[in-house]
PDB file of N, CA and C in Angstrom:
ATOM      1  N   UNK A   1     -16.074  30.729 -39.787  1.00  0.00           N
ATOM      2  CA  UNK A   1     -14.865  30.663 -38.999  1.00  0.00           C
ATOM      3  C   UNK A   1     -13.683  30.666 -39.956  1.00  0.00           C
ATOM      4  N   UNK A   2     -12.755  32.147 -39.874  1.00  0.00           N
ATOM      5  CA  UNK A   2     -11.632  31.662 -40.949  1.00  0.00           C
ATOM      6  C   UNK A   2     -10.844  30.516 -40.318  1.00  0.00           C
ATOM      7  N   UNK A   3      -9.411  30.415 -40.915  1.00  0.00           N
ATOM      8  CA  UNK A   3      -8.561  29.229 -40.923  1.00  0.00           C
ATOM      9  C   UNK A   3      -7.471  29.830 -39.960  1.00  0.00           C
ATOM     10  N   UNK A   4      -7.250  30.781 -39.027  1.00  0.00           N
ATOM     11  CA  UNK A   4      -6.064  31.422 -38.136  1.00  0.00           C
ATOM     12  C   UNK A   4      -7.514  30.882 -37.004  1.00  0.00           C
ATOM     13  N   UNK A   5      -8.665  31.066 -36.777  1.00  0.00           N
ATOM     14  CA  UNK A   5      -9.255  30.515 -35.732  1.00  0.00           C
ATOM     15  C   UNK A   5      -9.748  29.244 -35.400  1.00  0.00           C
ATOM     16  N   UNK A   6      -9.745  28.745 -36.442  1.00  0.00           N
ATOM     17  CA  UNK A   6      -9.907  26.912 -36.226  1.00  0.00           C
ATOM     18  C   UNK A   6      -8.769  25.869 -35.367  1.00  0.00           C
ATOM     19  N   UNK A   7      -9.408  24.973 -35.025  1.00  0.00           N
ATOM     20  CA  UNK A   7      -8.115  24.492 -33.854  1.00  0.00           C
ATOM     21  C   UNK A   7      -7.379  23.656 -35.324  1.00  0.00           C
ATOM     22  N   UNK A   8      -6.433  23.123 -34.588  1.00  0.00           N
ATOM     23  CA  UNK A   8      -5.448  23.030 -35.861  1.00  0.00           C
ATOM     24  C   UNK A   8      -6.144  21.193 -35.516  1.00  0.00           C
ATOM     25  N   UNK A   9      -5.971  20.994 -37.018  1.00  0.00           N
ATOM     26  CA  UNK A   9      -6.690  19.317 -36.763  1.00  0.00           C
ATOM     27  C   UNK A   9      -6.023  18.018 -35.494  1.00  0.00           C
ATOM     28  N   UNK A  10      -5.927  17.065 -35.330  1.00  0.00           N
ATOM     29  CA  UNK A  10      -5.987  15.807 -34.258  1.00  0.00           C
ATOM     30  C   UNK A  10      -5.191  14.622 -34.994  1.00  0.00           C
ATOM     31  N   UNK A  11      -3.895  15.383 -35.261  1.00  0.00           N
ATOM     32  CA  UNK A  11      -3.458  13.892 -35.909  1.00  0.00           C
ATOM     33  C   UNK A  11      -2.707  12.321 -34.887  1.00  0.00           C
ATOM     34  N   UNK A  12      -3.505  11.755 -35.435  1.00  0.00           N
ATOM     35  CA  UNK A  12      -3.150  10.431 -34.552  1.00  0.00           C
ATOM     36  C   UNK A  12      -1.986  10.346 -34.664  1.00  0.00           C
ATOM     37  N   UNK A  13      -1.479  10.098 -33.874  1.00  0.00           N
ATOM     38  CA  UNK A  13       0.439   9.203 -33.331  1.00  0.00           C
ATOM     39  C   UNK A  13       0.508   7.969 -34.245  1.00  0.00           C
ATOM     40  N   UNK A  14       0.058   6.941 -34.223  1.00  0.00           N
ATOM     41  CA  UNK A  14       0.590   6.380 -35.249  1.00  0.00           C
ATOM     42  C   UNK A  14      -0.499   6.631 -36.449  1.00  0.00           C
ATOM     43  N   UNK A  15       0.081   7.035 -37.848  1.00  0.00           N
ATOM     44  CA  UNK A  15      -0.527   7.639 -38.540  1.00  0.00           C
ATOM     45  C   UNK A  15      -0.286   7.054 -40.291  1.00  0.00           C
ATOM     46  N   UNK A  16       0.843   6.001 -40.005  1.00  0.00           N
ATOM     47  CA  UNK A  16       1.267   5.169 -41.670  1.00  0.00           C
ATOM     48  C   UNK A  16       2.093   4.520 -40.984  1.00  0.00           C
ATOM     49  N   UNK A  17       2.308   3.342 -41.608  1.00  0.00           N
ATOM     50  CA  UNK A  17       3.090   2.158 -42.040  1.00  0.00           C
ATOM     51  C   UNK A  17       4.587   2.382 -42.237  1.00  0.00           C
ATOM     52  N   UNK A  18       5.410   2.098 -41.899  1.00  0.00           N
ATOM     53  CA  UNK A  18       7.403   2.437 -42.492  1.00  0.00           C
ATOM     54  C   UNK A  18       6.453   2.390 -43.543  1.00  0.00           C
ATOM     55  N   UNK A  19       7.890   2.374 -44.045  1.00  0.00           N
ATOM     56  CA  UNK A  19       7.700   2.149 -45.647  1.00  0.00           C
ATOM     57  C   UNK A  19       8.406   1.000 -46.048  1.00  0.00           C
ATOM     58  N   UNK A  20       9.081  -0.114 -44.967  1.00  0.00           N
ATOM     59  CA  UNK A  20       9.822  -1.185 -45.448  1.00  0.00           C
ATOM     60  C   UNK A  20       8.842  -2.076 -44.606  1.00  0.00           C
ATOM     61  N   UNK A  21       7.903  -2.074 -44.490  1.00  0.00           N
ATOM     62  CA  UNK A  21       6.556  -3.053 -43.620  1.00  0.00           C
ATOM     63  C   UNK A  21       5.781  -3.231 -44.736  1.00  0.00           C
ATOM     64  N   UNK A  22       5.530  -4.623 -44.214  1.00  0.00           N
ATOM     65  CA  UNK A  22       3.991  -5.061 -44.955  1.00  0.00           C
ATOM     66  C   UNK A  22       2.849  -4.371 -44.802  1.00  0.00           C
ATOM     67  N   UNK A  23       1.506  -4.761 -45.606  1.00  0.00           N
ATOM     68  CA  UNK A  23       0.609  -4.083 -44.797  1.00  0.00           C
ATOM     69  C   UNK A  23      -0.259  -4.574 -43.967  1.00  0.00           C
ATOM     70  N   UNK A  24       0.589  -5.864 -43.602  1.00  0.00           N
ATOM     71  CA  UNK A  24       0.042  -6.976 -42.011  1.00  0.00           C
ATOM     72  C   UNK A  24       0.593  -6.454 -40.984  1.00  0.00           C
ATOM     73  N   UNK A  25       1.426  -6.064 -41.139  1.00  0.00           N
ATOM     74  CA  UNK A  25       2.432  -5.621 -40.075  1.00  0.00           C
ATOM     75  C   UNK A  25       2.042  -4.603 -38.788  1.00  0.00           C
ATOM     76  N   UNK A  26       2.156  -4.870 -37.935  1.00  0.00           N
ATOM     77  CA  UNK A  26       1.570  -3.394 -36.992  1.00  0.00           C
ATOM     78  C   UNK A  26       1.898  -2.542 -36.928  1.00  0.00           C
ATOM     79  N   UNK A  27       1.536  -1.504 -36.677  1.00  0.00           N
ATOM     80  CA  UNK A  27       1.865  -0.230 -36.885  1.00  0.00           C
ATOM     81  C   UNK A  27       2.511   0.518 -35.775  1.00  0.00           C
ATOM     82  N   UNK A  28       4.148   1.418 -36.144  1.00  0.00           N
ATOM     83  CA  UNK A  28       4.887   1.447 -35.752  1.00  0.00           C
ATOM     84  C   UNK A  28       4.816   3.089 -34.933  1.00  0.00           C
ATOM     85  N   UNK A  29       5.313   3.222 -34.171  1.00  0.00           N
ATOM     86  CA  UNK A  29       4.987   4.300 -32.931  1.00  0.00           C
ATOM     87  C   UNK A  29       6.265   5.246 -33.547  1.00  0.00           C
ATOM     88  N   UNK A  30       5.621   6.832 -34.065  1.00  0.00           N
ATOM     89  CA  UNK A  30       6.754   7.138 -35.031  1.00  0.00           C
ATOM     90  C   UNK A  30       7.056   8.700 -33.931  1.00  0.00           C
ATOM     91  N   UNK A  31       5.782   9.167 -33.231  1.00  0.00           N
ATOM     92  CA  UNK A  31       6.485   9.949 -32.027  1.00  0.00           C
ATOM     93  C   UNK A  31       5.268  10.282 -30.954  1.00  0.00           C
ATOM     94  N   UNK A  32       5.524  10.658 -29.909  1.00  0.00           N
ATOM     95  CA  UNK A  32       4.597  10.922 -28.706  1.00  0.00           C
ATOM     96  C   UNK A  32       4.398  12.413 -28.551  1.00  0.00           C
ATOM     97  N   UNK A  33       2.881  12.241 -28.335  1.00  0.00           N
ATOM     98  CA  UNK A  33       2.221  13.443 -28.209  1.00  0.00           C
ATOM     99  C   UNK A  33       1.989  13.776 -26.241  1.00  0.00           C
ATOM    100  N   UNK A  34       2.866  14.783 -26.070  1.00  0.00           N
ATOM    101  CA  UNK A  34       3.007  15.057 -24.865  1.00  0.00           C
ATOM    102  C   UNK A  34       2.202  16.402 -24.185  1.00  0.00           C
ATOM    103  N   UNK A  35       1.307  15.969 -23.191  1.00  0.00           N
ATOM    104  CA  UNK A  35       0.362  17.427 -23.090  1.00  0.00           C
ATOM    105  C   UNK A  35       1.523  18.640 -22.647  1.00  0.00           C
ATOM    106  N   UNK A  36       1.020  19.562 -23.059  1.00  0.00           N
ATOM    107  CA  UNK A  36       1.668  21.234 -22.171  1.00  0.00           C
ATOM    108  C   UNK A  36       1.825  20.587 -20.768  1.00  0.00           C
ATOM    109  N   UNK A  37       2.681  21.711 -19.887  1.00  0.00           N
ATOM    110  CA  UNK A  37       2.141  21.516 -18.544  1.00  0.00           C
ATOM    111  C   UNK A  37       1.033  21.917 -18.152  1.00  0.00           C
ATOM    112  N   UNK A  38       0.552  21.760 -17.018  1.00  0.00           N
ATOM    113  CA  UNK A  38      -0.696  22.528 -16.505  1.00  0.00           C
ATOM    114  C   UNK A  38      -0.319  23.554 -15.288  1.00  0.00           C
ATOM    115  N   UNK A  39      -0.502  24.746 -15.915  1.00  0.00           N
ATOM    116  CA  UNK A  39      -0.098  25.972 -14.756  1.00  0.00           C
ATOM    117  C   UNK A  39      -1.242  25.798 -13.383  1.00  0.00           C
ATOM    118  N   UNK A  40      -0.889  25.956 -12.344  1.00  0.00           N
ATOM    119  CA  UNK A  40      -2.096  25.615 -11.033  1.00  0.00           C
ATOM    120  C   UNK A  40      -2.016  27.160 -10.652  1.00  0.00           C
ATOM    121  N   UNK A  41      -3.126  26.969  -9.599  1.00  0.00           N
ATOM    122  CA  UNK A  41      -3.092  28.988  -8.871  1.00  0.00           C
ATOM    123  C   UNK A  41      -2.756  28.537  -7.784  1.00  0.00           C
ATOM    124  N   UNK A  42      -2.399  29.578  -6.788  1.00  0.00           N
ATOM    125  CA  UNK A  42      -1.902  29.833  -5.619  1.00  0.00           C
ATOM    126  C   UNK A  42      -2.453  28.999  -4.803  1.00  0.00           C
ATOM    127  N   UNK A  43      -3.947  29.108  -5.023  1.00  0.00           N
ATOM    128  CA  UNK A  43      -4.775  27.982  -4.337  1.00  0.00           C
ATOM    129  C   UNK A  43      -4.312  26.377  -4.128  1.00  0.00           C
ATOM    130  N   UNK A  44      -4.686  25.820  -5.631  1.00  0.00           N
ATOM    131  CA  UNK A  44      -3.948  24.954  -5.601  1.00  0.00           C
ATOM    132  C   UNK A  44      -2.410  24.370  -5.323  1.00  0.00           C
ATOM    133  N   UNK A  45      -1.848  24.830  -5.728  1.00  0.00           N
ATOM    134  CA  UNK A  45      -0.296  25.242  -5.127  1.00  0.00           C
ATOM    135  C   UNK A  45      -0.504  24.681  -3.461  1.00  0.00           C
ATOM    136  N   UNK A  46      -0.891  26.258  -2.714  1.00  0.00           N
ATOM    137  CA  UNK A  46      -0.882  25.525  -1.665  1.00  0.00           C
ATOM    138  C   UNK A  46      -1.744  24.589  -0.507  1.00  0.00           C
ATOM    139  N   UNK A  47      -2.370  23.776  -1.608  1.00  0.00           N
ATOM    140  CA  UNK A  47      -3.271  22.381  -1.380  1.00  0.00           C
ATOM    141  C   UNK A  47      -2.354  21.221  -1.686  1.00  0.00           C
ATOM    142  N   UNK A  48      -2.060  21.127  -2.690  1.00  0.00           N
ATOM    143  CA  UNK A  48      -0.424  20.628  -2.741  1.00  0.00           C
ATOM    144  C   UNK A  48       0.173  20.342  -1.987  1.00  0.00           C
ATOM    145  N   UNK A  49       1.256  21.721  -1.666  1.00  0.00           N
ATOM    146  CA  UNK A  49       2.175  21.050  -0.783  1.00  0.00           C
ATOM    147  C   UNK A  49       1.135  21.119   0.414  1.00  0.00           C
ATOM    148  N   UNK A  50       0.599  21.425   0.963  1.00  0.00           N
ATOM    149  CA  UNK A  50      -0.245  20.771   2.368  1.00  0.00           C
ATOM    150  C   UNK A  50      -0.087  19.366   2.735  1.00  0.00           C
ATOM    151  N   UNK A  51      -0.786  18.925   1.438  1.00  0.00           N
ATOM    152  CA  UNK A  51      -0.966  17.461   0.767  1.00  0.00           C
ATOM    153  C   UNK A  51       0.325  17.022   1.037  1.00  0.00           C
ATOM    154  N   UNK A  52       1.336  17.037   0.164  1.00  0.00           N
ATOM    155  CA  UNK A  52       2.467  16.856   0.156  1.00  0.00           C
ATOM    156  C   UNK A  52       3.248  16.711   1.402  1.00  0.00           C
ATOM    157  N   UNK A  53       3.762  17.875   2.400  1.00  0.00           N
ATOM    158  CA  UNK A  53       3.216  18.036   3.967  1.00  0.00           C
ATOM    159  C   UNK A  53       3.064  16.504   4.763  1.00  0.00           C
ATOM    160  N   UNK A  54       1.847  16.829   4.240  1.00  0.00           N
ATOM    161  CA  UNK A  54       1.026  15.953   5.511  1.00  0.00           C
ATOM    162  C   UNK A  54       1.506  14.682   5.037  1.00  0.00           C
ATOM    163  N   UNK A  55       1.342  13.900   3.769  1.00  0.00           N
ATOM    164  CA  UNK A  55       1.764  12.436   3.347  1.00  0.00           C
ATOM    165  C   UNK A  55       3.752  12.446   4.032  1.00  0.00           C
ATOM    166  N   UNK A  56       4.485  13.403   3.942  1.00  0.00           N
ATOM    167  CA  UNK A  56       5.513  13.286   3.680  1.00  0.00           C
ATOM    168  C   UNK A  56       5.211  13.330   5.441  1.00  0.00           C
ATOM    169  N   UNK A  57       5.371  13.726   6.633  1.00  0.00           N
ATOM    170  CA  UNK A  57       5.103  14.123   7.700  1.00  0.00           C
ATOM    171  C   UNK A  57       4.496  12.244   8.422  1.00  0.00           C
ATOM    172  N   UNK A  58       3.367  11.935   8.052  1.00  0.00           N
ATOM    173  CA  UNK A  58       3.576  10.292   8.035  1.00  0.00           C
ATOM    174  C   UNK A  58       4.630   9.524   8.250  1.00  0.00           C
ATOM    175  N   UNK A  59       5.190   9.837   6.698  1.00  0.00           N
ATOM    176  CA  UNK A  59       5.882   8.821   6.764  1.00  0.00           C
ATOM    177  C   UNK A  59       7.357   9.162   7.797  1.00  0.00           C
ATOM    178  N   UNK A  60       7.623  11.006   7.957  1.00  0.00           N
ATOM    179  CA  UNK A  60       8.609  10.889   8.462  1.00  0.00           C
ATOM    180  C   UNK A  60       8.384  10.110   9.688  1.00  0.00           C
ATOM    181  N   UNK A  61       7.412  10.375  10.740  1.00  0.00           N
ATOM    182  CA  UNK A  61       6.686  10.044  12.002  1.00  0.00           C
ATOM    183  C   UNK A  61       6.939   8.525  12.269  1.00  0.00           C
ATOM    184  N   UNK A  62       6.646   7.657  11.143  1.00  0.00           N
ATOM    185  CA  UNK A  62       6.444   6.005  11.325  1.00  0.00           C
ATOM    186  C   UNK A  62       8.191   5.954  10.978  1.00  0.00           C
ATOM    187  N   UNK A  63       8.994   6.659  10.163  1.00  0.00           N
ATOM    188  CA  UNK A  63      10.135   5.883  10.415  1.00  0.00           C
ATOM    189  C   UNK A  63      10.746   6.453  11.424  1.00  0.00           C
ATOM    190  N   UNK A  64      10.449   7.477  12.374  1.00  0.00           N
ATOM    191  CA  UNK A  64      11.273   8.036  13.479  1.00  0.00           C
ATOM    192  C   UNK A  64      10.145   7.098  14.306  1.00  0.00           C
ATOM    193  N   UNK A  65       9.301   6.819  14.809  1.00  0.00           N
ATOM    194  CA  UNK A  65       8.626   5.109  15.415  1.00  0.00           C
ATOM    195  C   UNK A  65       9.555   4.131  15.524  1.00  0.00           C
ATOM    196  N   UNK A  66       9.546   3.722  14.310  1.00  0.00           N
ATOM    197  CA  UNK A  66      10.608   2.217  13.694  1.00  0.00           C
ATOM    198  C   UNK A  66      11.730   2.488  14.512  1.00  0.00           C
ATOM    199  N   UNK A  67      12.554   3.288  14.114  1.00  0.00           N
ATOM    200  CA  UNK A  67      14.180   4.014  14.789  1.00  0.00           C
ATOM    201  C   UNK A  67      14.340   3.816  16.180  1.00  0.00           C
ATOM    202  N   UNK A  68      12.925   4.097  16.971  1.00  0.00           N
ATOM    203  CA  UNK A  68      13.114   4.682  18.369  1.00  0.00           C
ATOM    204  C   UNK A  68      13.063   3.194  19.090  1.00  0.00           C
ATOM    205  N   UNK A  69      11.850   2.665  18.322  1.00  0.00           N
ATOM    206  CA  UNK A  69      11.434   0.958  18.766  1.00  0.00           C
ATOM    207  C   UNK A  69      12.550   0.503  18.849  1.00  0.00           C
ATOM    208  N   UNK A  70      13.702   0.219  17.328  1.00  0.00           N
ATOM    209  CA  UNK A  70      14.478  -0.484  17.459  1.00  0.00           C
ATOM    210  C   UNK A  70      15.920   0.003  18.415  1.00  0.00           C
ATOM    211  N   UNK A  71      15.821   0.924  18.739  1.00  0.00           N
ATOM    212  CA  UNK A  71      17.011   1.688  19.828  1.00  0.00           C
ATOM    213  C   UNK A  71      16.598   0.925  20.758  1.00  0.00           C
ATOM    214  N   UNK A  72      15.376   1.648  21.510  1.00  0.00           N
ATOM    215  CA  UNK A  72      14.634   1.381  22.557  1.00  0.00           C
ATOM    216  C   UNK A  72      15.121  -0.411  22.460  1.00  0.00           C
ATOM    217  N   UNK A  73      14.822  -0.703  21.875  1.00  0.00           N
ATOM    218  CA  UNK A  73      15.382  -2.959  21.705  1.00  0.00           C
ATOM    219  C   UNK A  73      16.447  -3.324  22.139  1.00  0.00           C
ATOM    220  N   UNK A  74      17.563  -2.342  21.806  1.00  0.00           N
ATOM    221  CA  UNK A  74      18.831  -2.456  21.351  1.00  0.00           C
ATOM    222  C   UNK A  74      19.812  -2.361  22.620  1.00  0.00           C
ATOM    223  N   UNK A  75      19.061  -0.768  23.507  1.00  0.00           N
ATOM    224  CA  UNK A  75      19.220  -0.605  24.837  1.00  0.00           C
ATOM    225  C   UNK A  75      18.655  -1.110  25.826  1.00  0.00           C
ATOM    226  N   UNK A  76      17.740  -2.260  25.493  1.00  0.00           N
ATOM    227  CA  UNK A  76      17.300  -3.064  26.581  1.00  0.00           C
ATOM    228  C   UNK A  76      18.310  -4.062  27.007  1.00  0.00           C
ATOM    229  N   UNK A  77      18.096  -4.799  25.503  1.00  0.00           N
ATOM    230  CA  UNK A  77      19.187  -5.959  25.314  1.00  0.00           C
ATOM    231  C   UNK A  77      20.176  -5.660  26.026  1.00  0.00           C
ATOM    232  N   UNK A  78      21.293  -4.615  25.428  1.00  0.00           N
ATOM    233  CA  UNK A  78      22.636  -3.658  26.364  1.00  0.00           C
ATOM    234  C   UNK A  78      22.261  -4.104  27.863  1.00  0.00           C
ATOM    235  N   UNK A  79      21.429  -3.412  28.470  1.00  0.00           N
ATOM    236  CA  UNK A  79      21.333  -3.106  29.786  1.00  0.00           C
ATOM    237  C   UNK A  79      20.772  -4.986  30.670  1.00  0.00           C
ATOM    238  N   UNK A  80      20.056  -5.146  29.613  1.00  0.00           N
ATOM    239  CA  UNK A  80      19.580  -6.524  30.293  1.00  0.00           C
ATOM    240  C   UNK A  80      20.625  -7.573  30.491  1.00  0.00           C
ATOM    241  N   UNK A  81      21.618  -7.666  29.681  1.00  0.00           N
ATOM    242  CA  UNK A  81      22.555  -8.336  29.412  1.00  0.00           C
ATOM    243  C   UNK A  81      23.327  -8.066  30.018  1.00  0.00           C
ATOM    244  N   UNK A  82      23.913  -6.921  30.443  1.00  0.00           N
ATOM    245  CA  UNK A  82      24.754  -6.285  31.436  1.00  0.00           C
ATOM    246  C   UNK A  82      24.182  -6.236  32.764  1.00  0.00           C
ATOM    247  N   UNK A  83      23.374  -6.657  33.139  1.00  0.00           N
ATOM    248  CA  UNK A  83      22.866  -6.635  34.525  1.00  0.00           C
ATOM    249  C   UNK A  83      22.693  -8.232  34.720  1.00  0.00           C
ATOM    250  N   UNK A  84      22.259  -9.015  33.725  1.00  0.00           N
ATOM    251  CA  UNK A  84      22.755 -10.725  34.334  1.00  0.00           C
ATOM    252  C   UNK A  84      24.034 -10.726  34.458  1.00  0.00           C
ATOM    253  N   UNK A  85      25.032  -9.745  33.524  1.00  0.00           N
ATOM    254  CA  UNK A  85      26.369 -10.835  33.726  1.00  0.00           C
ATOM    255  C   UNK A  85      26.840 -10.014  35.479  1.00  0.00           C
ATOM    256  N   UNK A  86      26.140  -9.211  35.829  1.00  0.00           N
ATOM    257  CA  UNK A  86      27.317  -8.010  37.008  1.00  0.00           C
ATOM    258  C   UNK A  86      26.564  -8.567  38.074  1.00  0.00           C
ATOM    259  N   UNK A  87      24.749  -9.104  38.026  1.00  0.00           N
ATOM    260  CA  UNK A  87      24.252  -9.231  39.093  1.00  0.00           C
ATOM    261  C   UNK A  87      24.690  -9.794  40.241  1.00  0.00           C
ATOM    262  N   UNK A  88      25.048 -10.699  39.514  1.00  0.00           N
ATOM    263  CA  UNK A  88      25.854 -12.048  40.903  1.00  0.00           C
ATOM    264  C   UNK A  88      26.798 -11.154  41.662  1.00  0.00           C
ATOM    265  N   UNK A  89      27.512 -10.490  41.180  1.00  0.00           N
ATOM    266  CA  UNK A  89      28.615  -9.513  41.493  1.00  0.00           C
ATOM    267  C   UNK A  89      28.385  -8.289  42.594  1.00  0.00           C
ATOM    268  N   UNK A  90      27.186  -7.547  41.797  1.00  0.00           N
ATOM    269  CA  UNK A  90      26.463  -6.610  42.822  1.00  0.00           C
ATOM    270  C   UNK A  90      25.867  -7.409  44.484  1.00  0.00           C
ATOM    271  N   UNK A  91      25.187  -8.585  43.432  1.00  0.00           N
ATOM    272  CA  UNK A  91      24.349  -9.106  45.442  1.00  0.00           C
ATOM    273  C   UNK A  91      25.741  -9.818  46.215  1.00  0.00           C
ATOM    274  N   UNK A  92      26.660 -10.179  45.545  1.00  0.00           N
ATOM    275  CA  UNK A  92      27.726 -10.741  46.725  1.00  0.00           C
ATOM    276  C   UNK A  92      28.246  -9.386  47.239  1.00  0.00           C
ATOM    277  N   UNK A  93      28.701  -8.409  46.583  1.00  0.00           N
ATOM    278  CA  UNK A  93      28.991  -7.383  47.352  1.00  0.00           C
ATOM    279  C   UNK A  93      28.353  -6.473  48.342  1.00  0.00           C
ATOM    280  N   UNK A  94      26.929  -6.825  48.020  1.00  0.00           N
ATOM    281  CA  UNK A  94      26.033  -5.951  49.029  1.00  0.00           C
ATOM    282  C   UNK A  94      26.349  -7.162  50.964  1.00  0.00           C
ATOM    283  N   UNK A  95      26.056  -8.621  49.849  1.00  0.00           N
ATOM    284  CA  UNK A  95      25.899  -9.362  51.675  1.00  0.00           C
ATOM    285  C   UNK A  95      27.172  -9.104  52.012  1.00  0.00           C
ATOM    286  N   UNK A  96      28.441  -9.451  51.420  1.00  0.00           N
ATOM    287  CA  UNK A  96      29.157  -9.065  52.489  1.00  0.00           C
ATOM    288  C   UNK A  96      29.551  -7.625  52.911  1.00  0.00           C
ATOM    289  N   UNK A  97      29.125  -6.922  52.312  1.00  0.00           N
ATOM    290  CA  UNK A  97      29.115  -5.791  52.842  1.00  0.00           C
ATOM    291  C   UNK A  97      28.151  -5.462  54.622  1.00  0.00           C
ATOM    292  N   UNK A  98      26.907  -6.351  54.086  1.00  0.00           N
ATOM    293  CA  UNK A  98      26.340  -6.222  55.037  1.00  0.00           C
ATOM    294  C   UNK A  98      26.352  -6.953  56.298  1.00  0.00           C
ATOM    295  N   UNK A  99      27.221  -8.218  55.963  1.00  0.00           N
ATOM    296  CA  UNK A  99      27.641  -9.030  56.599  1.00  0.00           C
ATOM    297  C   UNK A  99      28.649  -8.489  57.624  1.00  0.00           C
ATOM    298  N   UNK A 100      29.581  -7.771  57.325  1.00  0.00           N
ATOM    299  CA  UNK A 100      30.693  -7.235  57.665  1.00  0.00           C
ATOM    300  C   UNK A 100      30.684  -6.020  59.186  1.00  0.00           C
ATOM    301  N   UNK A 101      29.274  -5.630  58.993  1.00  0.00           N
ATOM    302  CA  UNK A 101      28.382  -4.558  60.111  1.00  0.00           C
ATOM    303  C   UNK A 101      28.018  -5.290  61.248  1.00  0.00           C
TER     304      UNK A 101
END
């Protein structure tokens, strides 16, 4: 195997000492080895966003739930509250209305 086809050697990340450290001292993180990206195919791609999709689609669903519950609460209260304070109001106007016939 010449030397243009060999993989190029595995050098460890931390790999020496500063040079103003003991040699108790731990050893100091001098840079990060970051993979390539990883190219996906079409396939994957669109398994993904499917994936993606469907998790995101959840959650829209449970917070348009939450939203509607708490409306739905909000316009009870409104209406419930507004019908004790008018009720008295409505049934006196019906008897004497009906009273009045």
């Amino acid at each position: 195997m010449s030397d243009k086809t060999r993989a190029a050697p595995v050098i460890p990340v931390l790999f020496k000492q500063a040079d103003d450290e003991t040699p108790d001292a731990p050893p100091v993180l001098h840079s990060v080895a970051i993979p390539a990206p990883r190219q996906f195919s079409d396939h994957e791609l669109a398994a993904l966003k499917a994936e993606l999709v469907a998790v995101a689609w959840e959650v829209v669903l449970d917070s348009l739930h939450s939203a509607v519950r708490e409306v739905e609460a909000a316009l009870f209260e409104q209406v419930s509250s507004r019908l004790r304070d008018e009720l008295p109001e409505i049934v006196e106007r019906a008897l004497r209305n009906h009273l009045r016939t």
